[in-house]
PDB file of N, CA and C in Angstrom:
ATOM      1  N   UNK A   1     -29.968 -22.046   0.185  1.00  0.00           N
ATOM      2  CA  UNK A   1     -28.543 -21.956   0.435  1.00  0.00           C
ATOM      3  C   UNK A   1     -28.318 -21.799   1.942  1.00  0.00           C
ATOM      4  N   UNK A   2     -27.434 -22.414   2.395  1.00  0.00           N
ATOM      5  CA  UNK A   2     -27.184 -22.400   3.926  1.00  0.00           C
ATOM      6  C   UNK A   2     -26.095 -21.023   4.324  1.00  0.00           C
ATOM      7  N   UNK A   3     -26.868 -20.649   4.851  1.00  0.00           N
ATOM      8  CA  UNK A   3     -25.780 -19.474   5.907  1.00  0.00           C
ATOM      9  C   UNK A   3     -24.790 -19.778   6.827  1.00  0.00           C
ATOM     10  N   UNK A   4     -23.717 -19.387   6.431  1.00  0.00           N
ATOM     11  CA  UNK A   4     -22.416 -20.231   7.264  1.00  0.00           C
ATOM     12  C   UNK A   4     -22.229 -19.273   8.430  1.00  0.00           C
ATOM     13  N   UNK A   5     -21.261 -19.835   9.419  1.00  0.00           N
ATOM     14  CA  UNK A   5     -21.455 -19.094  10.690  1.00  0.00           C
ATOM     15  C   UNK A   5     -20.426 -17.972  10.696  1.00  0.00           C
ATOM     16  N   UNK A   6     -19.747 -17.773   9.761  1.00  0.00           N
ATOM     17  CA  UNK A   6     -18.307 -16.664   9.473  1.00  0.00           C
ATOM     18  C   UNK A   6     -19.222 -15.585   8.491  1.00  0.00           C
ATOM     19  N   UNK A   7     -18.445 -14.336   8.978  1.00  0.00           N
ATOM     20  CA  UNK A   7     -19.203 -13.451   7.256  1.00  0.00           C
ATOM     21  C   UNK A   7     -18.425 -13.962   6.514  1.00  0.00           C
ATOM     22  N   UNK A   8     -18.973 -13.436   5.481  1.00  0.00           N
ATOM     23  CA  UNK A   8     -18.102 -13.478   3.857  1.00  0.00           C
ATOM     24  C   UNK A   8     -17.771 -11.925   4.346  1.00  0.00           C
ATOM     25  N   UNK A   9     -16.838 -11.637   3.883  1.00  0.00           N
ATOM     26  CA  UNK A   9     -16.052 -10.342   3.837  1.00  0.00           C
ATOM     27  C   UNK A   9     -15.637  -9.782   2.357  1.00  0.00           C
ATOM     28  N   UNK A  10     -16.568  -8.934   1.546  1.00  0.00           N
ATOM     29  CA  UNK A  10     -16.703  -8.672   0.492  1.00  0.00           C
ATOM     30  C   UNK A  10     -15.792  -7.383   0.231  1.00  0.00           C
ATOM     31  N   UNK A  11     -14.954  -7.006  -0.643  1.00  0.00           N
ATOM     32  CA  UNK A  11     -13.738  -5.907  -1.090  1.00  0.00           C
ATOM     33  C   UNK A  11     -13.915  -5.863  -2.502  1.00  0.00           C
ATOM     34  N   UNK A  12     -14.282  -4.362  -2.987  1.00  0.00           N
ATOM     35  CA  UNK A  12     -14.362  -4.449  -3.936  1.00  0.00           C
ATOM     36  C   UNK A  12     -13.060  -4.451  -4.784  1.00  0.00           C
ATOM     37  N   UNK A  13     -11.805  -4.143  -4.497  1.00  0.00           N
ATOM     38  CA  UNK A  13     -10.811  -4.733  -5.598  1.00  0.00           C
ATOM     39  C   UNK A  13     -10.138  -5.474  -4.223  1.00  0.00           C
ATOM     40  N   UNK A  14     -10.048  -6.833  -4.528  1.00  0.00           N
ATOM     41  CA  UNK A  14     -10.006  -8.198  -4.320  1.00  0.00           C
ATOM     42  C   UNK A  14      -8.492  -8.278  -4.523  1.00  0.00           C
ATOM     43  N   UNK A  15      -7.490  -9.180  -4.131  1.00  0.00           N
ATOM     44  CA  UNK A  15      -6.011  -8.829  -4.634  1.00  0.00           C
ATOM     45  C   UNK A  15      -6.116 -10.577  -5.844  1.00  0.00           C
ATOM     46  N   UNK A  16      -5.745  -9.882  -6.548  1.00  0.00           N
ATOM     47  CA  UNK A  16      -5.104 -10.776  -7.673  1.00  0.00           C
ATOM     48  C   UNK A  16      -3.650 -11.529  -7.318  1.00  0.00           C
ATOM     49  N   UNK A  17      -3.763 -12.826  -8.234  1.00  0.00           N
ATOM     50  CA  UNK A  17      -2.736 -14.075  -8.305  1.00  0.00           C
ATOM     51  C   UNK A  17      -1.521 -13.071  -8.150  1.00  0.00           C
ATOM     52  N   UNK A  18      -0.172 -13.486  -7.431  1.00  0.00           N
ATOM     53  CA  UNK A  18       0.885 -13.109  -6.870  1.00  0.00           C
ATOM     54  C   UNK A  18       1.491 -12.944  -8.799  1.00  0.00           C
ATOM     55  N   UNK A  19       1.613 -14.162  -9.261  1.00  0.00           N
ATOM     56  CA  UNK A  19       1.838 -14.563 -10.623  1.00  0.00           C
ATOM     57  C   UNK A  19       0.926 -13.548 -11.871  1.00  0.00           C
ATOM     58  N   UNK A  20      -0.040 -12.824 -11.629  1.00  0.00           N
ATOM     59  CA  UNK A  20      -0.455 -12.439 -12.341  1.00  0.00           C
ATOM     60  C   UNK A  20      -0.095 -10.638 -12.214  1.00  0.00           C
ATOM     61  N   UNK A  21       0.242 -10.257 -14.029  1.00  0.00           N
ATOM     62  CA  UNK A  21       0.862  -8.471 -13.675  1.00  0.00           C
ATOM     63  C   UNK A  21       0.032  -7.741 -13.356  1.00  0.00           C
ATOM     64  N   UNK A  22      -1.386  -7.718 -13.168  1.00  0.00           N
ATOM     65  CA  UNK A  22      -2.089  -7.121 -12.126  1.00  0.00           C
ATOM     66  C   UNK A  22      -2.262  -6.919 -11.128  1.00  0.00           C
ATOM     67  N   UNK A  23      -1.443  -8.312 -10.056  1.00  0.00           N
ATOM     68  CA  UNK A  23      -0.515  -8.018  -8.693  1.00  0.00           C
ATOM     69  C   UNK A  23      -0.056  -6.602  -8.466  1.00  0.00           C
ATOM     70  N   UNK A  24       1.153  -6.088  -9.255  1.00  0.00           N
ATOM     71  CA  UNK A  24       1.904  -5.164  -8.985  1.00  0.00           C
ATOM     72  C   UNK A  24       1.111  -4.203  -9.298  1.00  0.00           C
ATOM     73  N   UNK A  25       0.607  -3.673  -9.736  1.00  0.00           N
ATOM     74  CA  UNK A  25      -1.091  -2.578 -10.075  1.00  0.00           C
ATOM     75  C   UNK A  25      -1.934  -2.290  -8.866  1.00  0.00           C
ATOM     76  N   UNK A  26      -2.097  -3.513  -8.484  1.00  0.00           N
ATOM     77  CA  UNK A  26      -2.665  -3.315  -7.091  1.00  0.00           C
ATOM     78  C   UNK A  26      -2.049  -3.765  -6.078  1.00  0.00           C
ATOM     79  N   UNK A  27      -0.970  -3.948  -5.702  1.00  0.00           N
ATOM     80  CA  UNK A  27      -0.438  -3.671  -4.757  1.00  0.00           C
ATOM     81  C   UNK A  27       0.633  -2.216  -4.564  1.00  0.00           C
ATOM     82  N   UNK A  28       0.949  -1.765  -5.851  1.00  0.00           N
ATOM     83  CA  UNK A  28       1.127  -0.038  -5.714  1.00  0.00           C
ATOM     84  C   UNK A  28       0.051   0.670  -5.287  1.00  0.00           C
ATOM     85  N   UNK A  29      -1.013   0.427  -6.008  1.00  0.00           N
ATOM     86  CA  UNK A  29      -2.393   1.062  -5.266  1.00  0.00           C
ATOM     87  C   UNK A  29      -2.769   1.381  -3.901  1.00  0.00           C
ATOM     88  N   UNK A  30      -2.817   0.176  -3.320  1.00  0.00           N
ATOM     89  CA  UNK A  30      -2.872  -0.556  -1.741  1.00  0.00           C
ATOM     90  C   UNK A  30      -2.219   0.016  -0.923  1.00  0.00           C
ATOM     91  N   UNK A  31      -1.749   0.939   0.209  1.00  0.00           N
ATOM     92  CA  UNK A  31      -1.451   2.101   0.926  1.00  0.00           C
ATOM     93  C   UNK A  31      -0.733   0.892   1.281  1.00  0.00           C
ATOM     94  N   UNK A  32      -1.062   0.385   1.920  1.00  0.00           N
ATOM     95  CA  UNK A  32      -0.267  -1.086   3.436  1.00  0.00           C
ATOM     96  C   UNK A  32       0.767  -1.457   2.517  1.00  0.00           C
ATOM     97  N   UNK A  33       0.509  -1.997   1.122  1.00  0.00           N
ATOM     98  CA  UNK A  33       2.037  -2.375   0.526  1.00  0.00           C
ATOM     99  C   UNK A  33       3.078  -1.533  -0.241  1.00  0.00           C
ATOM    100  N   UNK A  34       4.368  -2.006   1.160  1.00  0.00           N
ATOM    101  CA  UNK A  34       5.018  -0.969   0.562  1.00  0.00           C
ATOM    102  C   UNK A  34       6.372  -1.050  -0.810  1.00  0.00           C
ATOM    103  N   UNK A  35       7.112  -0.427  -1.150  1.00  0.00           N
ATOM    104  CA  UNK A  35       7.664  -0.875  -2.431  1.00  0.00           C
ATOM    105  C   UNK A  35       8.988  -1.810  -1.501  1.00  0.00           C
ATOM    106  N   UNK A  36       9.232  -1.907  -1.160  1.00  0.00           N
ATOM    107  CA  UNK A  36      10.144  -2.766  -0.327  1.00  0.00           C
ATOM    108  C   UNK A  36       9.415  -4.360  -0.372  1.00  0.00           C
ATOM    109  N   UNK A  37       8.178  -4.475   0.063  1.00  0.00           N
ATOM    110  CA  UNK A  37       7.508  -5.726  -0.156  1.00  0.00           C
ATOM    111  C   UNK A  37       7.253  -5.668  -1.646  1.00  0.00           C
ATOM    112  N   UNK A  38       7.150  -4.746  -2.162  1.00  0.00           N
ATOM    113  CA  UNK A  38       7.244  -5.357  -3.652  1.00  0.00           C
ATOM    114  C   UNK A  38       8.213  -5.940  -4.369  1.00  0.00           C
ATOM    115  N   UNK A  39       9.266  -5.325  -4.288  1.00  0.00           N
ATOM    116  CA  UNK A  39      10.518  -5.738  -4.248  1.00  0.00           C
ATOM    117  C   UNK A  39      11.163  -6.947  -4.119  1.00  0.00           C
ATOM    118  N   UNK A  40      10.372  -7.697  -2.794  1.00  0.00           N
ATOM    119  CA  UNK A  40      10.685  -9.071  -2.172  1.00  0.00           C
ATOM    120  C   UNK A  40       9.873 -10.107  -2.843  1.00  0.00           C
ATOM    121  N   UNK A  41       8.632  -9.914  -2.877  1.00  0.00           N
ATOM    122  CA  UNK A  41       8.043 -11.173  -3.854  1.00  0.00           C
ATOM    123  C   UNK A  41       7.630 -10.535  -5.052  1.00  0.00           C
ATOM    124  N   UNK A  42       7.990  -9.432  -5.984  1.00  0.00           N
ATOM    125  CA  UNK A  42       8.028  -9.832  -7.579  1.00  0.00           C
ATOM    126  C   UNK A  42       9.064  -9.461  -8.151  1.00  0.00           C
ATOM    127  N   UNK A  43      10.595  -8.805  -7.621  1.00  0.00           N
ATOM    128  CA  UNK A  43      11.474  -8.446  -7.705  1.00  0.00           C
ATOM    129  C   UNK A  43      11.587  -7.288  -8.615  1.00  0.00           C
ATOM    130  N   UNK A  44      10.756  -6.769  -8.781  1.00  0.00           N
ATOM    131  CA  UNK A  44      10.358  -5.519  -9.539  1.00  0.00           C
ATOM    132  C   UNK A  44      11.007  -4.080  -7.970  1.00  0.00           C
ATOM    133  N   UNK A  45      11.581  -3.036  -8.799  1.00  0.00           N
ATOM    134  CA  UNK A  45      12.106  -2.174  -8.264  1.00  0.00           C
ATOM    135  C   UNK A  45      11.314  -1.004  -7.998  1.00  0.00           C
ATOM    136  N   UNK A  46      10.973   0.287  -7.104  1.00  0.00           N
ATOM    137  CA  UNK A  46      10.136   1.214  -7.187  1.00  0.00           C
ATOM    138  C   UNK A  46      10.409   1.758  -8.709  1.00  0.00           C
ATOM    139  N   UNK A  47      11.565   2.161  -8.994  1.00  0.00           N
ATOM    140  CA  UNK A  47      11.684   2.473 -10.766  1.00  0.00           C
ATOM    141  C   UNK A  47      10.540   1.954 -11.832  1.00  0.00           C
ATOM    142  N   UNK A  48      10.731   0.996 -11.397  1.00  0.00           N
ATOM    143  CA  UNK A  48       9.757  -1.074 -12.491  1.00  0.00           C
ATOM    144  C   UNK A  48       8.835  -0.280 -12.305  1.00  0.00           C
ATOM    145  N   UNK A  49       8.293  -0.325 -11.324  1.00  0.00           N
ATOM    146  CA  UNK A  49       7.078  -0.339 -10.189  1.00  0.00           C
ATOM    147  C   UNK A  49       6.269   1.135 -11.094  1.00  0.00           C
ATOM    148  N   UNK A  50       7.372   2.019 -10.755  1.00  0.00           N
ATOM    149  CA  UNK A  50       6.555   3.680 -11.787  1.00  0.00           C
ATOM    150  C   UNK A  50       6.282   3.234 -13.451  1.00  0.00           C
ATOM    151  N   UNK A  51       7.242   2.228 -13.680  1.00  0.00           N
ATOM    152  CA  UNK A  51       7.245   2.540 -14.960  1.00  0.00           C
ATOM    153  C   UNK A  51       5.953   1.899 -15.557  1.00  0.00           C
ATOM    154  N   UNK A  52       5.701   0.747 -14.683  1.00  0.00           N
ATOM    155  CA  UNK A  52       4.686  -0.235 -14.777  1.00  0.00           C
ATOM    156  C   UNK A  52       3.262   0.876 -14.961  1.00  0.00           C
ATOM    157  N   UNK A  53       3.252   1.506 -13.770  1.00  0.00           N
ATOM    158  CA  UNK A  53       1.797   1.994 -13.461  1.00  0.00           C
ATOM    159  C   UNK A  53       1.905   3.331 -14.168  1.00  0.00           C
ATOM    160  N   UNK A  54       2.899   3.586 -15.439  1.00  0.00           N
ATOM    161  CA  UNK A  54       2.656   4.853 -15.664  1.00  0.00           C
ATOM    162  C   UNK A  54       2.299   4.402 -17.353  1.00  0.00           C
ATOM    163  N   UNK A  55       2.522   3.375 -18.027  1.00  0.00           N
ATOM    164  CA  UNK A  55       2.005   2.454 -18.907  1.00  0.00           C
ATOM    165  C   UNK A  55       0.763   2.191 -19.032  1.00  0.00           C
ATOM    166  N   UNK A  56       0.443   1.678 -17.299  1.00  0.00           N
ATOM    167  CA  UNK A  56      -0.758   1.086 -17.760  1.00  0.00           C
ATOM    168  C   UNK A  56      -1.951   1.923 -17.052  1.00  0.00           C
ATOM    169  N   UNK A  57      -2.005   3.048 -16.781  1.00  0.00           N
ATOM    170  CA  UNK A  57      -2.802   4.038 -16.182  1.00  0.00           C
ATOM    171  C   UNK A  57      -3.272   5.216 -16.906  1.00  0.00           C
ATOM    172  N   UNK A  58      -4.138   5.684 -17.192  1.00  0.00           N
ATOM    173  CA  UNK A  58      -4.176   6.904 -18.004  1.00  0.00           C
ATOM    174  C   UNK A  58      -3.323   8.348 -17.157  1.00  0.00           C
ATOM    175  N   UNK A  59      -3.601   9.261 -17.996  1.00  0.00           N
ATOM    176  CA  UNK A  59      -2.172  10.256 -16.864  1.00  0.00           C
ATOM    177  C   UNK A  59      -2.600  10.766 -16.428  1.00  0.00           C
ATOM    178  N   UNK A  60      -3.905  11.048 -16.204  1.00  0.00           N
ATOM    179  CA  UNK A  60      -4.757  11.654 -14.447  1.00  0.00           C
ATOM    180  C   UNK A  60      -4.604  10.987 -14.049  1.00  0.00           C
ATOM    181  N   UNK A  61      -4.736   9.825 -13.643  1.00  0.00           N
ATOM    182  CA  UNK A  61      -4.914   8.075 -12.804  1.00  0.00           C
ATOM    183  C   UNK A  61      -3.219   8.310 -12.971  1.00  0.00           C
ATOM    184  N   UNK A  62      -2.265   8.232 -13.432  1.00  0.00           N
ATOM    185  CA  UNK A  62      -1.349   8.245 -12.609  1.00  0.00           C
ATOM    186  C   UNK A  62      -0.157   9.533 -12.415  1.00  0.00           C
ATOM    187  N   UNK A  63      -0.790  10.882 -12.686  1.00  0.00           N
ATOM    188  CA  UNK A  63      -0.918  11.664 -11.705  1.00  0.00           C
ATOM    189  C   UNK A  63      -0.892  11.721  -9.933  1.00  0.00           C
ATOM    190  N   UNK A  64      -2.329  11.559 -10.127  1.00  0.00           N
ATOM    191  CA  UNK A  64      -2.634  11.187  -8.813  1.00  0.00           C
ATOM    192  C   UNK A  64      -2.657  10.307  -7.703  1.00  0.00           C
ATOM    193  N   UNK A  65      -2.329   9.038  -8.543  1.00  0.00           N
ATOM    194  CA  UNK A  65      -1.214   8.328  -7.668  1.00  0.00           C
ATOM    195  C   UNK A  65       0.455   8.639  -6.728  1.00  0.00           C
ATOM    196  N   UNK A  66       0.894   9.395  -8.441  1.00  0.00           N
ATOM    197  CA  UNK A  66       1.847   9.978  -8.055  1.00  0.00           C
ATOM    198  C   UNK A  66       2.278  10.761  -6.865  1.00  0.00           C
ATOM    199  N   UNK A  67       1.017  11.123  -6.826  1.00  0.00           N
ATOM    200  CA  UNK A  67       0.837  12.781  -5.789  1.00  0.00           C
ATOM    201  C   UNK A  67       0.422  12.139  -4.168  1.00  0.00           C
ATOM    202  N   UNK A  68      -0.147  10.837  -4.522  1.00  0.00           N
ATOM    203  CA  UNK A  68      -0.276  10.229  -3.464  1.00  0.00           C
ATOM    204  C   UNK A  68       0.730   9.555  -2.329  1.00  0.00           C
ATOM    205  N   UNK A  69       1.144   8.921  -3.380  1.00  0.00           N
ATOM    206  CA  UNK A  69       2.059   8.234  -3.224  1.00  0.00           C
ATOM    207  C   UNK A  69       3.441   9.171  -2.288  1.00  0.00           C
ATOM    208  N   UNK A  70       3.680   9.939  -3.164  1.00  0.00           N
ATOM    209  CA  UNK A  70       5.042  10.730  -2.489  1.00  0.00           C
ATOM    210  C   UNK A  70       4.406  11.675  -1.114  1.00  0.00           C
ATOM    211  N   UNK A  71       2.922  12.201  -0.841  1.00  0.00           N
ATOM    212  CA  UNK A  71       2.569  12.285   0.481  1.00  0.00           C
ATOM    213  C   UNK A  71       2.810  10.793   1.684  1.00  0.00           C
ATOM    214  N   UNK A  72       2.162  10.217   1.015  1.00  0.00           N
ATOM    215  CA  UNK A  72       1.982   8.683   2.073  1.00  0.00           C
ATOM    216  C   UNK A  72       3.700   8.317   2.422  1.00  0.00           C
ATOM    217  N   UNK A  73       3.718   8.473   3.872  1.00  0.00           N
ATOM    218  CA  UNK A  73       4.662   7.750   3.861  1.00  0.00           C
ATOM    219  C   UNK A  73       5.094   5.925   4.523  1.00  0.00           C
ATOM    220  N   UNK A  74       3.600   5.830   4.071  1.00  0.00           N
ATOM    221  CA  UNK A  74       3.299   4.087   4.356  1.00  0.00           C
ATOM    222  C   UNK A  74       3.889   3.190   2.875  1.00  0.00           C
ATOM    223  N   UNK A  75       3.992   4.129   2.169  1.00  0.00           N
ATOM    224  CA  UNK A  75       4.487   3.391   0.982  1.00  0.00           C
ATOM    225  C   UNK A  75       6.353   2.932   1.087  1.00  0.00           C
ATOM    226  N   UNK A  76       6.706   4.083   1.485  1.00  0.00           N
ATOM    227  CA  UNK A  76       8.266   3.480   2.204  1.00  0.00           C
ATOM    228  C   UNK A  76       8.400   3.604   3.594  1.00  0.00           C
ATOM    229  N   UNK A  77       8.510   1.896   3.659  1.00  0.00           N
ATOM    230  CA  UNK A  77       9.284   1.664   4.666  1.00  0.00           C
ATOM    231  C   UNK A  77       9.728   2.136   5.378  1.00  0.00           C
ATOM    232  N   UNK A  78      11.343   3.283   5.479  1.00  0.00           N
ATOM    233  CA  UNK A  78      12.067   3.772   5.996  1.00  0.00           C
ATOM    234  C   UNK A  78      11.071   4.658   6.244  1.00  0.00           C
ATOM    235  N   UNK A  79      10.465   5.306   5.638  1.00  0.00           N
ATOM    236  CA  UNK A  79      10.187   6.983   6.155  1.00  0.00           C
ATOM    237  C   UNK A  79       8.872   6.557   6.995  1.00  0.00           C
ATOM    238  N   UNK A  80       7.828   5.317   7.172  1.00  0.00           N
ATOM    239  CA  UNK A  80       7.150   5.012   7.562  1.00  0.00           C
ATOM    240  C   UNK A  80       7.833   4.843   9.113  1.00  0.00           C
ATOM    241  N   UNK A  81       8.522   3.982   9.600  1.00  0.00           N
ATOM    242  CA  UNK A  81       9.444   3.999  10.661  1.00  0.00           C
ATOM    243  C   UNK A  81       9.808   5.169  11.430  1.00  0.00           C
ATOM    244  N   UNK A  82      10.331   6.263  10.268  1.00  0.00           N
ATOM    245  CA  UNK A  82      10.596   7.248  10.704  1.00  0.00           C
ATOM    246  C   UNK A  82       9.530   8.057  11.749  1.00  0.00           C
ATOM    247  N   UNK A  83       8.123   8.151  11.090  1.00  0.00           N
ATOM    248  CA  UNK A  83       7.403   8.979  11.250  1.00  0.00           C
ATOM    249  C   UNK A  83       6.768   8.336  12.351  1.00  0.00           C
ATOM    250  N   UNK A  84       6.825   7.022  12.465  1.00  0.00           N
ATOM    251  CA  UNK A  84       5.720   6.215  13.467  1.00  0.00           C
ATOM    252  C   UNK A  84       7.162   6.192  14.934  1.00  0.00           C
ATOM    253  N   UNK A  85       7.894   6.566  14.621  1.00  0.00           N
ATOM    254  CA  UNK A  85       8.615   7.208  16.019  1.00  0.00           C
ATOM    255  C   UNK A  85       8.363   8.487  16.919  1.00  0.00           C
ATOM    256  N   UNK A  86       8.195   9.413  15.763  1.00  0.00           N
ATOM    257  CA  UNK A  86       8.204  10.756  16.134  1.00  0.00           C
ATOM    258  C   UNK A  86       6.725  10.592  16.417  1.00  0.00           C
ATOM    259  N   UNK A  87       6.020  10.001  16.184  1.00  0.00           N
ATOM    260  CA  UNK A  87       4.707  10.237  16.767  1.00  0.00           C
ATOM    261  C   UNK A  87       4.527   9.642  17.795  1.00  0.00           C
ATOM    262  N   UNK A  88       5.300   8.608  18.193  1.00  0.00           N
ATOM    263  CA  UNK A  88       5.335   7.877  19.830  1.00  0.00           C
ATOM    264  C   UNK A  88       5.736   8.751  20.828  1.00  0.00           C
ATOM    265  N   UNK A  89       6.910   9.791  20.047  1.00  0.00           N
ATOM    266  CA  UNK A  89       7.538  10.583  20.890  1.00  0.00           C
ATOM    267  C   UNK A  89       6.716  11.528  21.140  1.00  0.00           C
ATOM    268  N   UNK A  90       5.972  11.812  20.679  1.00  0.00           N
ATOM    269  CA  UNK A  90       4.903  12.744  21.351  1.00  0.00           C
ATOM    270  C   UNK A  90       4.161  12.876  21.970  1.00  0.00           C
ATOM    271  N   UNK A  91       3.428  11.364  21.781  1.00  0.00           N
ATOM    272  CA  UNK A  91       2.458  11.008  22.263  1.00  0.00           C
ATOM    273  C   UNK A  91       2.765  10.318  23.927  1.00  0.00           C
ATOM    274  N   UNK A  92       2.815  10.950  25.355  1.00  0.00           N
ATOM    275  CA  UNK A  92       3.910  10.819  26.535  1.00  0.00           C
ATOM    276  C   UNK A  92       2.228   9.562  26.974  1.00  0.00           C
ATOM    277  N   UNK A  93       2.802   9.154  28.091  1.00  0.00           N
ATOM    278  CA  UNK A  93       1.509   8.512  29.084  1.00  0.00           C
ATOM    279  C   UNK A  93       0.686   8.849  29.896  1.00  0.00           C
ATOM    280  N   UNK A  94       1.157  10.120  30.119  1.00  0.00           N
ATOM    281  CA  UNK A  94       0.465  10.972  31.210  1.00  0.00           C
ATOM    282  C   UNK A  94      -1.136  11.453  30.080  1.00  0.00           C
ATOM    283  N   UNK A  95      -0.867  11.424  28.545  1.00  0.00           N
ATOM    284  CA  UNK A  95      -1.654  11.875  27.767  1.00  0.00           C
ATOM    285  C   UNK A  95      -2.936  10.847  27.801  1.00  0.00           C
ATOM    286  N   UNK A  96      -2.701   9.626  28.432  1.00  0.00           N
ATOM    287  CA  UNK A  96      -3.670   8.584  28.459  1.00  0.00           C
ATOM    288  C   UNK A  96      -4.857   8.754  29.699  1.00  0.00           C
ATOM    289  N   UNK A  97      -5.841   8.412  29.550  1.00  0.00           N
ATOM    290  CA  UNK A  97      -6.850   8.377  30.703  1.00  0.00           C
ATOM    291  C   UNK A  97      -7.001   7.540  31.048  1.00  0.00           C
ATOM    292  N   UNK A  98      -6.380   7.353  32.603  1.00  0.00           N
ATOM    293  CA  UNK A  98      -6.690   5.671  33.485  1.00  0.00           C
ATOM    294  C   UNK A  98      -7.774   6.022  34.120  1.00  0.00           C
TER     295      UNK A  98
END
């Protein structure tokens, strides 16, 4: 077998067909997507979105999503914004080493 000149870049959960309801499973999972992009390409609502993963999860597994989820604030949008301000604001230039 020939070795190509790119890696293969191996992930063990892989994202599934946009079209397929295992999309929305793992992209609630997925820290980076937030329910706002879910929203936009499967038109499913954060509501959908709980009701989905509270169906199909056992209730430790979505527990602890739960618990995740409402810490992270990469999952919304707005409060993601929010927070990635206040941390600019802190962070001055003088704090940098030239």
């Amino acid at each position: 077998m020939k070795k190509s000149k790119y890696p293969v870049t191996r992930v063990k959960n892989s994202e599934p067909d946009l079209n397929s309801p295992d999309w929305v499973i793992w992209a609630a999972w997925a820290d980076r997507v937030t329910f706002e992009e879910i929203k936009k390409k499967t038109g499913k609502s954060e509501n959908e979105v709980i009701k989905i993963m509270r169906r199909s999860l056992k209730k430790n597994s979505f527990k602890l999503w739960r618990k995740r989820v409402k810490n992270k604030s990469i999952k919304h949008q707005k409060k993601f914004k929010v927070e990635r301000k206040e941390i600019r604001r802190k962070i001055k230039k003088s704090d940098y080493i030239i």
